[in-house]
PDB file of N, CA and C in Angstrom:
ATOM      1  N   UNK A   1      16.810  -7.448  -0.209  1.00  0.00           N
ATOM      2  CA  UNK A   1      17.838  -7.721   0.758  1.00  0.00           C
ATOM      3  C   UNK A   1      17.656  -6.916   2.034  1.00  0.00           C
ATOM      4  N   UNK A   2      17.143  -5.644   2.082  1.00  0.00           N
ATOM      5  CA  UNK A   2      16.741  -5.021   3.177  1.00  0.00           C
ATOM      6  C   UNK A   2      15.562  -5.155   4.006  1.00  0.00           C
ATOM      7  N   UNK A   3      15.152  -5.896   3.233  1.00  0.00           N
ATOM      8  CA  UNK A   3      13.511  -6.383   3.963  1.00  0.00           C
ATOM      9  C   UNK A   3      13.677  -6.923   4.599  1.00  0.00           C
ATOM     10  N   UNK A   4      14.255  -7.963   5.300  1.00  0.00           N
ATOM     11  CA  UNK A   4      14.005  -8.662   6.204  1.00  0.00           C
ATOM     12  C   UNK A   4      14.471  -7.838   7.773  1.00  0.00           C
ATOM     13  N   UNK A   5      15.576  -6.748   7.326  1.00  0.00           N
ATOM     14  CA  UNK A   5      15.856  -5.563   8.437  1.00  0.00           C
ATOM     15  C   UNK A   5      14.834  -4.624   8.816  1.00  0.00           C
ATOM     16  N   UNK A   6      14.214  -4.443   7.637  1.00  0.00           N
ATOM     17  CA  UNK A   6      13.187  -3.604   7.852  1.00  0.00           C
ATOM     18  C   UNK A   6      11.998  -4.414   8.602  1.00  0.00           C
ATOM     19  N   UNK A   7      11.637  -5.118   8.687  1.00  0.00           N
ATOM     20  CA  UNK A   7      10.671  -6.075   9.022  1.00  0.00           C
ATOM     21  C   UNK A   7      10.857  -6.301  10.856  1.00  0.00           C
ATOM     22  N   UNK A   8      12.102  -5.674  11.523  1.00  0.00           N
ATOM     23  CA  UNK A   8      12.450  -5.711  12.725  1.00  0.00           C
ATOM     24  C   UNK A   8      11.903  -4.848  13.183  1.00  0.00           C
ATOM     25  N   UNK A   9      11.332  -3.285  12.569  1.00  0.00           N
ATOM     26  CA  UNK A   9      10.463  -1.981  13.302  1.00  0.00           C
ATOM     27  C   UNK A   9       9.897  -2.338  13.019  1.00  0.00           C
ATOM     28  N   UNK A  10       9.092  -3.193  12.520  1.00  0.00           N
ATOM     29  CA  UNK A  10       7.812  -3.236  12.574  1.00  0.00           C
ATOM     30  C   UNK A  10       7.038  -3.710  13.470  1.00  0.00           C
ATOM     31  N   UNK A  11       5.693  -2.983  14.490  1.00  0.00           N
ATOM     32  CA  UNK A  11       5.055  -3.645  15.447  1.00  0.00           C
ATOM     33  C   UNK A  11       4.010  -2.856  15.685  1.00  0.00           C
ATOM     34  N   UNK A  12       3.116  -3.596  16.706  1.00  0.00           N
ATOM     35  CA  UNK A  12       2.128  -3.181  16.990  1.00  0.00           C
ATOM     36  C   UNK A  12       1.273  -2.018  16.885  1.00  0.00           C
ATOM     37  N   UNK A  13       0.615  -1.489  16.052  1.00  0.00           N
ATOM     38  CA  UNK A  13      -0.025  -0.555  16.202  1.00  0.00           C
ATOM     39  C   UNK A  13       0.572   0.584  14.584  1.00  0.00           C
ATOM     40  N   UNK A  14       1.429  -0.762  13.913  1.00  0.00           N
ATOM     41  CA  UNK A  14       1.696  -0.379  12.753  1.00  0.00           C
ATOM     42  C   UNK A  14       0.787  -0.087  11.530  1.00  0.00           C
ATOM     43  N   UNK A  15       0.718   0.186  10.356  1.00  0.00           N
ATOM     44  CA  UNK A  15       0.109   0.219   9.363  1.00  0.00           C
ATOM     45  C   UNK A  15       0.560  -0.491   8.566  1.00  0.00           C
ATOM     46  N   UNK A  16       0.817  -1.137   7.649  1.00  0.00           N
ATOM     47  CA  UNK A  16       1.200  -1.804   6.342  1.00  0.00           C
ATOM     48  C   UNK A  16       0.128  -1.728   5.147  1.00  0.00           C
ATOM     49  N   UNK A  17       0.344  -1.123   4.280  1.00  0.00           N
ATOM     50  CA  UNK A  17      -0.283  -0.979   3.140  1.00  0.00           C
ATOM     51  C   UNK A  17       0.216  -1.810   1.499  1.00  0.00           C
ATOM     52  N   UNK A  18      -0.589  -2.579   1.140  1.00  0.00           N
ATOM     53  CA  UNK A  18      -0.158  -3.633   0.143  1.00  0.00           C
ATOM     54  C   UNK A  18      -0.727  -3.816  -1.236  1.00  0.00           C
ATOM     55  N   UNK A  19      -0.304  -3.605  -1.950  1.00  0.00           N
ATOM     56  CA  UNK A  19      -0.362  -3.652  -3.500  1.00  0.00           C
ATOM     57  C   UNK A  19      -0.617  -5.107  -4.503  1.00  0.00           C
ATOM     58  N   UNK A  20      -1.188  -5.824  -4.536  1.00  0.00           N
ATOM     59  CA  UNK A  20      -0.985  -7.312  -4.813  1.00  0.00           C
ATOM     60  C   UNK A  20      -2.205  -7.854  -5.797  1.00  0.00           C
ATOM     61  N   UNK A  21      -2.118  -7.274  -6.451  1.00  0.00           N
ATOM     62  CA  UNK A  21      -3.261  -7.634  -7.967  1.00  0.00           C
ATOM     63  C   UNK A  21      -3.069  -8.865  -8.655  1.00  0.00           C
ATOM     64  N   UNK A  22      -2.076  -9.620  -8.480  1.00  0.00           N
ATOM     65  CA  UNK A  22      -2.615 -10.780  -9.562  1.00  0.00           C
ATOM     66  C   UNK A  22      -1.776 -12.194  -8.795  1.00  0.00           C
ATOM     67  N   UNK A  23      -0.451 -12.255  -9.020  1.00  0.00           N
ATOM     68  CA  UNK A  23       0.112 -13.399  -7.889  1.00  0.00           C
ATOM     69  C   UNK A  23       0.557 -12.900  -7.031  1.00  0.00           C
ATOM     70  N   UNK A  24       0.822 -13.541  -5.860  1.00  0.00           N
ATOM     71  CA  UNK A  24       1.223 -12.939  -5.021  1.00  0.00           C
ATOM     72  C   UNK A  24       2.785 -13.684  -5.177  1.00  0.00           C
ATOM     73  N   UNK A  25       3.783 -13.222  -4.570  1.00  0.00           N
ATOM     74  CA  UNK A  25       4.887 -13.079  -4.394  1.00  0.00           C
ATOM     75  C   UNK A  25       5.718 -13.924  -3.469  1.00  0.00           C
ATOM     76  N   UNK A  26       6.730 -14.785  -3.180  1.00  0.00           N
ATOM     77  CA  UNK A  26       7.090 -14.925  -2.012  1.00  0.00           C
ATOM     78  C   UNK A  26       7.667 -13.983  -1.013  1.00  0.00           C
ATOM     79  N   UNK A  27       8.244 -12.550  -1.711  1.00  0.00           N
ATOM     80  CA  UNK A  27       8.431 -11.535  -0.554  1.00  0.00           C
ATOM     81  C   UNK A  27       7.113 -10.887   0.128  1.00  0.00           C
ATOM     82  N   UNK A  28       6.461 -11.054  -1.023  1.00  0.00           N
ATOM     83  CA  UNK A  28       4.893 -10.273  -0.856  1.00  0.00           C
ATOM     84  C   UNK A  28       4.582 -11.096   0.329  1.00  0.00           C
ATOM     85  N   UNK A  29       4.555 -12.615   0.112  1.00  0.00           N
ATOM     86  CA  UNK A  29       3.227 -13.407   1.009  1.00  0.00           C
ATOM     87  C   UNK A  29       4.562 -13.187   2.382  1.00  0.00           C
ATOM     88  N   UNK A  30       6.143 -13.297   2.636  1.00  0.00           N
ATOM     89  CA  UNK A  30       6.771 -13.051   3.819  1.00  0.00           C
ATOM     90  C   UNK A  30       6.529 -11.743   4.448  1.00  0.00           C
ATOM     91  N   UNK A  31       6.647 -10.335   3.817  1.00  0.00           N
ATOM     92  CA  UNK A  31       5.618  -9.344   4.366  1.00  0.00           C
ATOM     93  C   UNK A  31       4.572  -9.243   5.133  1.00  0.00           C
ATOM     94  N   UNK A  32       3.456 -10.067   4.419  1.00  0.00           N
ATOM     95  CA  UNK A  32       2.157  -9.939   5.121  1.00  0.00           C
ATOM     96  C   UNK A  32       2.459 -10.634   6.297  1.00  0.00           C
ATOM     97  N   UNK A  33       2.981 -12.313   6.249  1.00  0.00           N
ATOM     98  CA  UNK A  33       2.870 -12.854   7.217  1.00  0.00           C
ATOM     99  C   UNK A  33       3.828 -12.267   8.701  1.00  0.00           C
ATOM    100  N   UNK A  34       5.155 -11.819   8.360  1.00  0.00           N
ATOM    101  CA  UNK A  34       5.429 -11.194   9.479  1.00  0.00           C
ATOM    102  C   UNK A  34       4.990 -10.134   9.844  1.00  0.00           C
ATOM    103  N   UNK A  35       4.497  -8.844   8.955  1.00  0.00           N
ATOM    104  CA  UNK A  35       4.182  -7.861   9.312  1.00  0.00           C
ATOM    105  C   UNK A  35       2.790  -8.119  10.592  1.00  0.00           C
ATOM    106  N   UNK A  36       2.051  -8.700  10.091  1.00  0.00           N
ATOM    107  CA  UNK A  36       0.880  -9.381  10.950  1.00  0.00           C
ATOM    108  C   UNK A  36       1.150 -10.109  12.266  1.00  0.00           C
ATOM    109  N   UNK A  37       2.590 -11.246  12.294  1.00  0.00           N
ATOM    110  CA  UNK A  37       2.716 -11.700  12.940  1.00  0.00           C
ATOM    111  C   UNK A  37       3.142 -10.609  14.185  1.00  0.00           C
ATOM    112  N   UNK A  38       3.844  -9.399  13.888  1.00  0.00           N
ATOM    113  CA  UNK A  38       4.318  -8.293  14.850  1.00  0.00           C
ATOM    114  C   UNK A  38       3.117  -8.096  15.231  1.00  0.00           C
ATOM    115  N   UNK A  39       2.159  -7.605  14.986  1.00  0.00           N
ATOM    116  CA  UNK A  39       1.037  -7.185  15.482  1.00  0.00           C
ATOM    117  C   UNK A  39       0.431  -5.665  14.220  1.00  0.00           C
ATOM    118  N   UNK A  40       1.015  -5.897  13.481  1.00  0.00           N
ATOM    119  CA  UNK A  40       0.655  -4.450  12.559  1.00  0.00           C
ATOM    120  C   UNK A  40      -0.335  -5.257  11.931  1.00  0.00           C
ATOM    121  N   UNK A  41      -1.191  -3.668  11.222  1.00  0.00           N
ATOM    122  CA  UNK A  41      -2.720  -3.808  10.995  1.00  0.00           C
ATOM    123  C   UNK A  41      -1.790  -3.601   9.131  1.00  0.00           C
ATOM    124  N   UNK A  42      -2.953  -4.721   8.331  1.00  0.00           N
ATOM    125  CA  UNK A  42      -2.840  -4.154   7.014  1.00  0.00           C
ATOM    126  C   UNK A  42      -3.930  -3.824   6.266  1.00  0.00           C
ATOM    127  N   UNK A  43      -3.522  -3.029   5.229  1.00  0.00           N
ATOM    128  CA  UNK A  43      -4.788  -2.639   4.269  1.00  0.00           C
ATOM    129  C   UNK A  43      -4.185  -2.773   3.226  1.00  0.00           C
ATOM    130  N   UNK A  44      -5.269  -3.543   2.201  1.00  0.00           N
ATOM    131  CA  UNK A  44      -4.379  -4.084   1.092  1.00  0.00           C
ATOM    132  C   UNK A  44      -5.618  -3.957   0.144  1.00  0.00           C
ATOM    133  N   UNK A  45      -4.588  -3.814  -1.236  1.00  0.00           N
ATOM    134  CA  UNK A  45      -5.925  -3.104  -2.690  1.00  0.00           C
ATOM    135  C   UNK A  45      -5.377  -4.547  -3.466  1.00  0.00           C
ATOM    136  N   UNK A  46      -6.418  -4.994  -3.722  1.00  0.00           N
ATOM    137  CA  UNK A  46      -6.030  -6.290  -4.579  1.00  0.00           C
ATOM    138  C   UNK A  46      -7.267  -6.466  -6.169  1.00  0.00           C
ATOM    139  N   UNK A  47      -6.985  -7.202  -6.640  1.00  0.00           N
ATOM    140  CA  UNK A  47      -8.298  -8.005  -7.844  1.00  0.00           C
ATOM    141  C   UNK A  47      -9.342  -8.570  -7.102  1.00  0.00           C
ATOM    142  N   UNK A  48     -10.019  -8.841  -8.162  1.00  0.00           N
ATOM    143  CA  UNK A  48     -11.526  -9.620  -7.371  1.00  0.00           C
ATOM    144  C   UNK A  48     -11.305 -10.841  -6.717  1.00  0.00           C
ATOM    145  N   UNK A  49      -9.880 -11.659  -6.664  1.00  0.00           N
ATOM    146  CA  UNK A  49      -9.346 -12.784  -6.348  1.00  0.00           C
ATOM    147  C   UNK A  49      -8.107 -12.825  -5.470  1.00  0.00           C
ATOM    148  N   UNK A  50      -8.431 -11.867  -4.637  1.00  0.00           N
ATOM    149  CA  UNK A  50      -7.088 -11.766  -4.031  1.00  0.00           C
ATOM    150  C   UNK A  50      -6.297 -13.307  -2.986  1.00  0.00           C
ATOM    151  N   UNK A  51      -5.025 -12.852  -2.992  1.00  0.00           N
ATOM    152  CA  UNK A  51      -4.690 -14.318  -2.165  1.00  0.00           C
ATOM    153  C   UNK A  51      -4.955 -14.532  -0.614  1.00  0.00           C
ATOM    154  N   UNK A  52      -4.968 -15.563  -0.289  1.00  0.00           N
ATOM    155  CA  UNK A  52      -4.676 -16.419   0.656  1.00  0.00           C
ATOM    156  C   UNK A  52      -4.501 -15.062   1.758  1.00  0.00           C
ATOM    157  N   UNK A  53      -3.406 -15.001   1.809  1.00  0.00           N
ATOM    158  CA  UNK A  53      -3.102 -14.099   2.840  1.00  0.00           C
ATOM    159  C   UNK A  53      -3.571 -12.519   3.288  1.00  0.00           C
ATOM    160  N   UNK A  54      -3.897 -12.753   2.218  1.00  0.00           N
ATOM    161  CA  UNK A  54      -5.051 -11.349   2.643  1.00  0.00           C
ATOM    162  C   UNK A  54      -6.695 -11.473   3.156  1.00  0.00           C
ATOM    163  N   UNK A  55      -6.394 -12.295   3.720  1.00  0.00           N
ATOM    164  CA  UNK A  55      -7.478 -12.612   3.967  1.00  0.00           C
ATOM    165  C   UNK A  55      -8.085 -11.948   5.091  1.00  0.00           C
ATOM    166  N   UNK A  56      -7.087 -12.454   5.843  1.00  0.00           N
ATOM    167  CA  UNK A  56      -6.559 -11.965   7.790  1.00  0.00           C
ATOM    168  C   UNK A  56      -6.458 -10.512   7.470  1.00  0.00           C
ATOM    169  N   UNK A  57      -6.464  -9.323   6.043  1.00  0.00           N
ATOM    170  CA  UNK A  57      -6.364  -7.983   5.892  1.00  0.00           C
ATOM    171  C   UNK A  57      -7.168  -7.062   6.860  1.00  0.00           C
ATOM    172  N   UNK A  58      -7.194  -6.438   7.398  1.00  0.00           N
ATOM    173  CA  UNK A  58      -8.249  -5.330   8.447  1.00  0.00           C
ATOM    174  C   UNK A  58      -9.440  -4.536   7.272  1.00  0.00           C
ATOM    175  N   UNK A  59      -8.493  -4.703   6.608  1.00  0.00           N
ATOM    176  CA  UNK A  59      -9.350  -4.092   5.454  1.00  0.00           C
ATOM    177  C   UNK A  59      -8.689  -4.481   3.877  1.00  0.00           C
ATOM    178  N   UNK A  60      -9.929  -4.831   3.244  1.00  0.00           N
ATOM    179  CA  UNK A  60      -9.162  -5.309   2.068  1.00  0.00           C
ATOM    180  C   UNK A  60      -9.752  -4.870   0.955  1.00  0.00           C
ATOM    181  N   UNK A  61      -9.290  -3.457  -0.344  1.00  0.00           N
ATOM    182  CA  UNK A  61     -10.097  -3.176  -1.172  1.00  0.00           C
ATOM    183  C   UNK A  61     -10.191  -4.037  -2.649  1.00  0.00           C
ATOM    184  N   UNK A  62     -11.094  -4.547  -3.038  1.00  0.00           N
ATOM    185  CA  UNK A  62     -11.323  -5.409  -4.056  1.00  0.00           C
ATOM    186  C   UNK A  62     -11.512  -4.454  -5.505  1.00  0.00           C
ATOM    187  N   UNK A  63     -10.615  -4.773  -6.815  1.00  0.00           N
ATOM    188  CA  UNK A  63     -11.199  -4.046  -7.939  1.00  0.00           C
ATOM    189  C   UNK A  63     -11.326  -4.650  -9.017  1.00  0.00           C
ATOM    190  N   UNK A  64     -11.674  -4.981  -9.932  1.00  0.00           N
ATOM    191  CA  UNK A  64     -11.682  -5.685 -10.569  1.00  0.00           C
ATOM    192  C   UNK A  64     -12.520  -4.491 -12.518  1.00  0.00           C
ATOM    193  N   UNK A  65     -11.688  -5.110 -13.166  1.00  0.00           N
ATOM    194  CA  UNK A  65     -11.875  -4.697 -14.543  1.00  0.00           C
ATOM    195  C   UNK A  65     -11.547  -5.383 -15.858  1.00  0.00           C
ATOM    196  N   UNK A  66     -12.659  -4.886 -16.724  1.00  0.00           N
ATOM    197  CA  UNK A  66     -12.953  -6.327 -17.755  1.00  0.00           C
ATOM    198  C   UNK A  66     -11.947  -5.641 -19.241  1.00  0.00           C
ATOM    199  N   UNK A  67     -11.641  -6.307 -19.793  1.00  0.00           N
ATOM    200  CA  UNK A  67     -10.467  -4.975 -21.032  1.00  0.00           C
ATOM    201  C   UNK A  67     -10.800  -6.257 -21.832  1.00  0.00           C
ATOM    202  N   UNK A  68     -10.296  -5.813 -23.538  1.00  0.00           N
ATOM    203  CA  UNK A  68     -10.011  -6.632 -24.693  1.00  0.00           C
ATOM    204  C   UNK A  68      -8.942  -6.859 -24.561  1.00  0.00           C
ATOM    205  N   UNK A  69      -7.649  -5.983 -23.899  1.00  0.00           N
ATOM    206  CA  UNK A  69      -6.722  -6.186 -23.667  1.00  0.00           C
ATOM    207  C   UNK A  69      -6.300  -7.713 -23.394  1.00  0.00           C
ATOM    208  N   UNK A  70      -5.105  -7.818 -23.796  1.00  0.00           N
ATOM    209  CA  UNK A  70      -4.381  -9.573 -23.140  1.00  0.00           C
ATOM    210  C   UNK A  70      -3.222  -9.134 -22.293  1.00  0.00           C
ATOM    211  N   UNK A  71      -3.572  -7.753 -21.720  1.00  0.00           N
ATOM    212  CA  UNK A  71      -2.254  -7.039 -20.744  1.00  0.00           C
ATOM    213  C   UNK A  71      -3.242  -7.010 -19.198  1.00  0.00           C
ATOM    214  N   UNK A  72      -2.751  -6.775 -18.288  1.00  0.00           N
ATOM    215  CA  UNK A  72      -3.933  -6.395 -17.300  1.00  0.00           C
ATOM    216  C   UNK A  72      -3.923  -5.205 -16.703  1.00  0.00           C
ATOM    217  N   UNK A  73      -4.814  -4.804 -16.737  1.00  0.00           N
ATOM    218  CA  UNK A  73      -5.009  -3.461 -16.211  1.00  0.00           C
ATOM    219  C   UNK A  73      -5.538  -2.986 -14.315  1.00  0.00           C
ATOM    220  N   UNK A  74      -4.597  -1.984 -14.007  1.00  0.00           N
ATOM    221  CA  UNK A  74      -4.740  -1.310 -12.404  1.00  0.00           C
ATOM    222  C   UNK A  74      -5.396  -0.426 -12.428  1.00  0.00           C
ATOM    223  N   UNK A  75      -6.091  -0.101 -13.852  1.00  0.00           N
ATOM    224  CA  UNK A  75      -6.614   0.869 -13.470  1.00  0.00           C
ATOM    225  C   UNK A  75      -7.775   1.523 -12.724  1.00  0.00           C
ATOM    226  N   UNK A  76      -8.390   0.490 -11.740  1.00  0.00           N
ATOM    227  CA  UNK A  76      -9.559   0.678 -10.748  1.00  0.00           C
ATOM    228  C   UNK A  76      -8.754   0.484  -9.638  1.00  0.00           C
ATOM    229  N   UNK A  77      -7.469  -0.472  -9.521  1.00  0.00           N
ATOM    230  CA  UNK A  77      -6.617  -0.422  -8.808  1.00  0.00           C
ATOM    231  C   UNK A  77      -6.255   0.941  -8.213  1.00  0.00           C
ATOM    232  N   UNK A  78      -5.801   1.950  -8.964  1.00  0.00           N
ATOM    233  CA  UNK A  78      -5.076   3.231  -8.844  1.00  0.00           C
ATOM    234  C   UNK A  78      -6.107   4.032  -8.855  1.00  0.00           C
ATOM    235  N   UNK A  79      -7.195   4.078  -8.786  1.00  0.00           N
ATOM    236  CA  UNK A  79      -8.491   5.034  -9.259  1.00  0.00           C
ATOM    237  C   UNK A  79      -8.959   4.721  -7.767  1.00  0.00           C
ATOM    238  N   UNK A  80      -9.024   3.896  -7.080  1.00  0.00           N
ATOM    239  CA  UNK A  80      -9.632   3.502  -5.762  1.00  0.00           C
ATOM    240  C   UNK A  80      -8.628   4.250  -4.724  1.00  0.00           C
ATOM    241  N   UNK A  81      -7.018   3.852  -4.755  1.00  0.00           N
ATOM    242  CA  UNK A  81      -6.429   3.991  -3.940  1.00  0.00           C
ATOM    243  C   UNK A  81      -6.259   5.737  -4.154  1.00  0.00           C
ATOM    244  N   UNK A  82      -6.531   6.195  -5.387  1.00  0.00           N
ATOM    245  CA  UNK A  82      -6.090   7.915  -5.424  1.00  0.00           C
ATOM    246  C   UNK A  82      -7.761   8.525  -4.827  1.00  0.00           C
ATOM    247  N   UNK A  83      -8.871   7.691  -4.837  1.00  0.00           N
ATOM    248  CA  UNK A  83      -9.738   7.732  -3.801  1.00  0.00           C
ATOM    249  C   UNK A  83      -9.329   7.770  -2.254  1.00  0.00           C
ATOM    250  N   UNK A  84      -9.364   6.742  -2.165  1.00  0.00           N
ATOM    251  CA  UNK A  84      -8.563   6.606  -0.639  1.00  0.00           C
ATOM    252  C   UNK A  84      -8.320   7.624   0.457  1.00  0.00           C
ATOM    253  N   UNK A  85      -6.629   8.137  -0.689  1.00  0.00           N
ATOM    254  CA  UNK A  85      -5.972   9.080  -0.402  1.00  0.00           C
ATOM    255  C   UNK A  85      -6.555  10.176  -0.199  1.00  0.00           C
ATOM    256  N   UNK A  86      -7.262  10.603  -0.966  1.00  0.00           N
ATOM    257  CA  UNK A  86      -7.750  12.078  -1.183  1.00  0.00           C
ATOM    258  C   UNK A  86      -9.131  12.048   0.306  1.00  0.00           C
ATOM    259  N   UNK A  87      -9.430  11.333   0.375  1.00  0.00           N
ATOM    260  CA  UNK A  87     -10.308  11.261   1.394  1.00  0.00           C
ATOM    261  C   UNK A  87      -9.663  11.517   2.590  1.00  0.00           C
ATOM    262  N   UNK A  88      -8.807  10.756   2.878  1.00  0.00           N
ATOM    263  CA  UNK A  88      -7.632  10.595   3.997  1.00  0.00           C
ATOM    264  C   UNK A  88      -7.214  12.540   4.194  1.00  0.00           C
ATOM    265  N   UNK A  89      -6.589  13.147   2.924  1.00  0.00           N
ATOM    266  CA  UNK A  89      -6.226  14.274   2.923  1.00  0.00           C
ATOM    267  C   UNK A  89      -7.091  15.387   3.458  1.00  0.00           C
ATOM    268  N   UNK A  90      -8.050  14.796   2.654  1.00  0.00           N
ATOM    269  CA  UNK A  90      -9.617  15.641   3.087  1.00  0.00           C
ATOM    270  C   UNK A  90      -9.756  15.929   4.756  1.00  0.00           C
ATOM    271  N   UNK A  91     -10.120  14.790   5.578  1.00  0.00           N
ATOM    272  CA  UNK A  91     -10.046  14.320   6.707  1.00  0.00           C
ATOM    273  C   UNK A  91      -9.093  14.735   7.591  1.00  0.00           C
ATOM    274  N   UNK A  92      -7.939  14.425   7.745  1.00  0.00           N
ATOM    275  CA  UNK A  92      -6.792  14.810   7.973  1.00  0.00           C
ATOM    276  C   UNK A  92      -6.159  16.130   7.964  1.00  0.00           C
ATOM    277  N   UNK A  93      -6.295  16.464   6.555  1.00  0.00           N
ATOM    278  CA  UNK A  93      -6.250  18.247   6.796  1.00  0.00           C
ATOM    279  C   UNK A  93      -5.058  18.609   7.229  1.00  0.00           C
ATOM    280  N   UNK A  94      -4.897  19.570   7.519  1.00  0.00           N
ATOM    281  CA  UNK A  94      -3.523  20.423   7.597  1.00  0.00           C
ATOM    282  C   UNK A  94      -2.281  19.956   7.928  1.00  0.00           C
ATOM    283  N   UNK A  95      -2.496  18.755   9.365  1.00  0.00           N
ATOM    284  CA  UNK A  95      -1.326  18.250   9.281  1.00  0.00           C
ATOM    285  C   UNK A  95      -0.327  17.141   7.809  1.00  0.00           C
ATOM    286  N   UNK A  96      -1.162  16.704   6.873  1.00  0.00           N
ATOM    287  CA  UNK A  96      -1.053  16.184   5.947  1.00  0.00           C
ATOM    288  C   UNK A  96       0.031  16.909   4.619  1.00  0.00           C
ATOM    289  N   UNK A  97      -0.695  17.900   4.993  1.00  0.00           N
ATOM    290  CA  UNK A  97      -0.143  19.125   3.885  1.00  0.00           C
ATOM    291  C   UNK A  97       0.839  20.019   4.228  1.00  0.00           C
ATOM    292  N   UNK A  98       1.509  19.649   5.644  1.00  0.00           N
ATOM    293  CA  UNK A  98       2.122  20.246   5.673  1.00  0.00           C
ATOM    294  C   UNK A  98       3.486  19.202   5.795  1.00  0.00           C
ATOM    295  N   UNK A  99       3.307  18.000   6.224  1.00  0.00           N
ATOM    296  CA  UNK A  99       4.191  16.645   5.746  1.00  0.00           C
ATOM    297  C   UNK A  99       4.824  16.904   4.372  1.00  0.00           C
ATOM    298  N   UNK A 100       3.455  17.047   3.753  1.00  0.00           N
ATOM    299  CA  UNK A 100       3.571  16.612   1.911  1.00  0.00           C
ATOM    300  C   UNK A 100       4.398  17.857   2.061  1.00  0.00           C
ATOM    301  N   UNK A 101       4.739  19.099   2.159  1.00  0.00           N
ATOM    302  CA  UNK A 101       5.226  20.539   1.950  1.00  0.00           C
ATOM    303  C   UNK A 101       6.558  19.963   2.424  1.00  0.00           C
ATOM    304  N   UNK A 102       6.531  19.766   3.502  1.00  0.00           N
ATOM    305  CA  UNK A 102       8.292  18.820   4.100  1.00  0.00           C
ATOM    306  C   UNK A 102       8.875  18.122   3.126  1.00  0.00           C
ATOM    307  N   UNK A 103       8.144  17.067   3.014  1.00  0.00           N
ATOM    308  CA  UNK A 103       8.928  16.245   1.616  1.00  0.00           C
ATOM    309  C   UNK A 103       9.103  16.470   0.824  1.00  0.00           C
ATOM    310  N   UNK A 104       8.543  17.916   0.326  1.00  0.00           N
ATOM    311  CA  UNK A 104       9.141  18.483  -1.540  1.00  0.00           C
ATOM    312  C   UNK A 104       9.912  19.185  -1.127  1.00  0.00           C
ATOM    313  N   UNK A 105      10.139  20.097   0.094  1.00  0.00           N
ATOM    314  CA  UNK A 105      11.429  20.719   0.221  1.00  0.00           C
ATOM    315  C   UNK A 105      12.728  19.655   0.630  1.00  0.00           C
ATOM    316  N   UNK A 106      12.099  18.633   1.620  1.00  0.00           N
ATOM    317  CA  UNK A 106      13.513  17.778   1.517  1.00  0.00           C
ATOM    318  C   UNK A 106      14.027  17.878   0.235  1.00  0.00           C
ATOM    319  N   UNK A 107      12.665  16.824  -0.522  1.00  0.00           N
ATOM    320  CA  UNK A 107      13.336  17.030  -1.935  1.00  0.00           C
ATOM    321  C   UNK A 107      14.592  17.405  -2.990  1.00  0.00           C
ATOM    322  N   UNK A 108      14.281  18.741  -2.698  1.00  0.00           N
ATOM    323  CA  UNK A 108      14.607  20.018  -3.669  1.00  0.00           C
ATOM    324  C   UNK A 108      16.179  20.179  -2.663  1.00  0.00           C
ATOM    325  N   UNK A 109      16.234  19.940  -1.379  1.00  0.00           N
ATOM    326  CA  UNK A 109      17.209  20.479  -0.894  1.00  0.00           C
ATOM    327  C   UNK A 109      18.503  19.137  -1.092  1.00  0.00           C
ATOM    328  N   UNK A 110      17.720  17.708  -1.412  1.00  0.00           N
ATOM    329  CA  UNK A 110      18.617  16.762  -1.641  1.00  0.00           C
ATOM    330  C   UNK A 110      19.147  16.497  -3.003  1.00  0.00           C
ATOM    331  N   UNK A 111      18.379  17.345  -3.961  1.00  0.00           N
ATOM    332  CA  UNK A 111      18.061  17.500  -5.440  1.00  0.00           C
ATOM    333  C   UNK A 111      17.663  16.034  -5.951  1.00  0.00           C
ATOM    334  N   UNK A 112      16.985  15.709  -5.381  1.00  0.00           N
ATOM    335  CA  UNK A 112      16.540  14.267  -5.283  1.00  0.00           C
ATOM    336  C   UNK A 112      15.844  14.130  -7.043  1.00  0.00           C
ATOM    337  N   UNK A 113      15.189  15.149  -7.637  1.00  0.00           N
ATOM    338  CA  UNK A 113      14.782  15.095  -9.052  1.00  0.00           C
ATOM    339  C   UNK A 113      15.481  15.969  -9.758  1.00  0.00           C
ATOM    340  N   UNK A 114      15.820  15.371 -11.342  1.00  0.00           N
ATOM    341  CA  UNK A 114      16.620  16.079 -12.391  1.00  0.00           C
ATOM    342  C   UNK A 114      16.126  16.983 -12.729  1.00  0.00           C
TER     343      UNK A 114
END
């Protein structure tokens, strides 16, 4: 219900980052398409089959994994993107860590965890 408010800051020179491993969604596929239509850039971690709309992605990471399982598994999903990240952190450096240091004291000061 808030998405479509939220979807009003969004513009040019934005980021959008997207999660979308197996169907895609109708909020999912309204996301991409407006977020894009503003002018924001996305990067999106998908399966070896990702949809339609990611196509137009700036960057799009592909993962794909074979299981006995009849459940499906993220787990190259989450192994790529905690790649990603850590690279990003790497790179980035101090100002990063000191964000992340902000948000656990917000945290703690909102008692946001039990």
């Amino acid at each position: 219900e808030r998405l479509p408010n939220q979807l009003l800051e969004v513009s040019e020179g934005d980021l959008l980052v997207v999660f979308e491993p197996r169907r895609l969604t109708k909020a999912m596929r309204g996301l991409i398409v407006e977020a894009q239509a503003s002018g924001a850039r996305l990067v999106a971690f998908s399966d070896e089959s990702p949809p339609p709309p990611l196509a137009g992605a700036t960057v799009l990471f592909r993962t794909r994994i074979e299981s006995t399982s009849i459940f499906d598994s993220y787990i190259g999903l989450f192994v790529l993107c905690d790649s990603v990240l850590s690279l990003l952190v790497h790179r980035l450096g101090e100002p990063v860590r000191r964000r992340v240091d902000r948000l656990e004291a917000l945290n703690l000061d909102f008692e946001v965890w039990a």
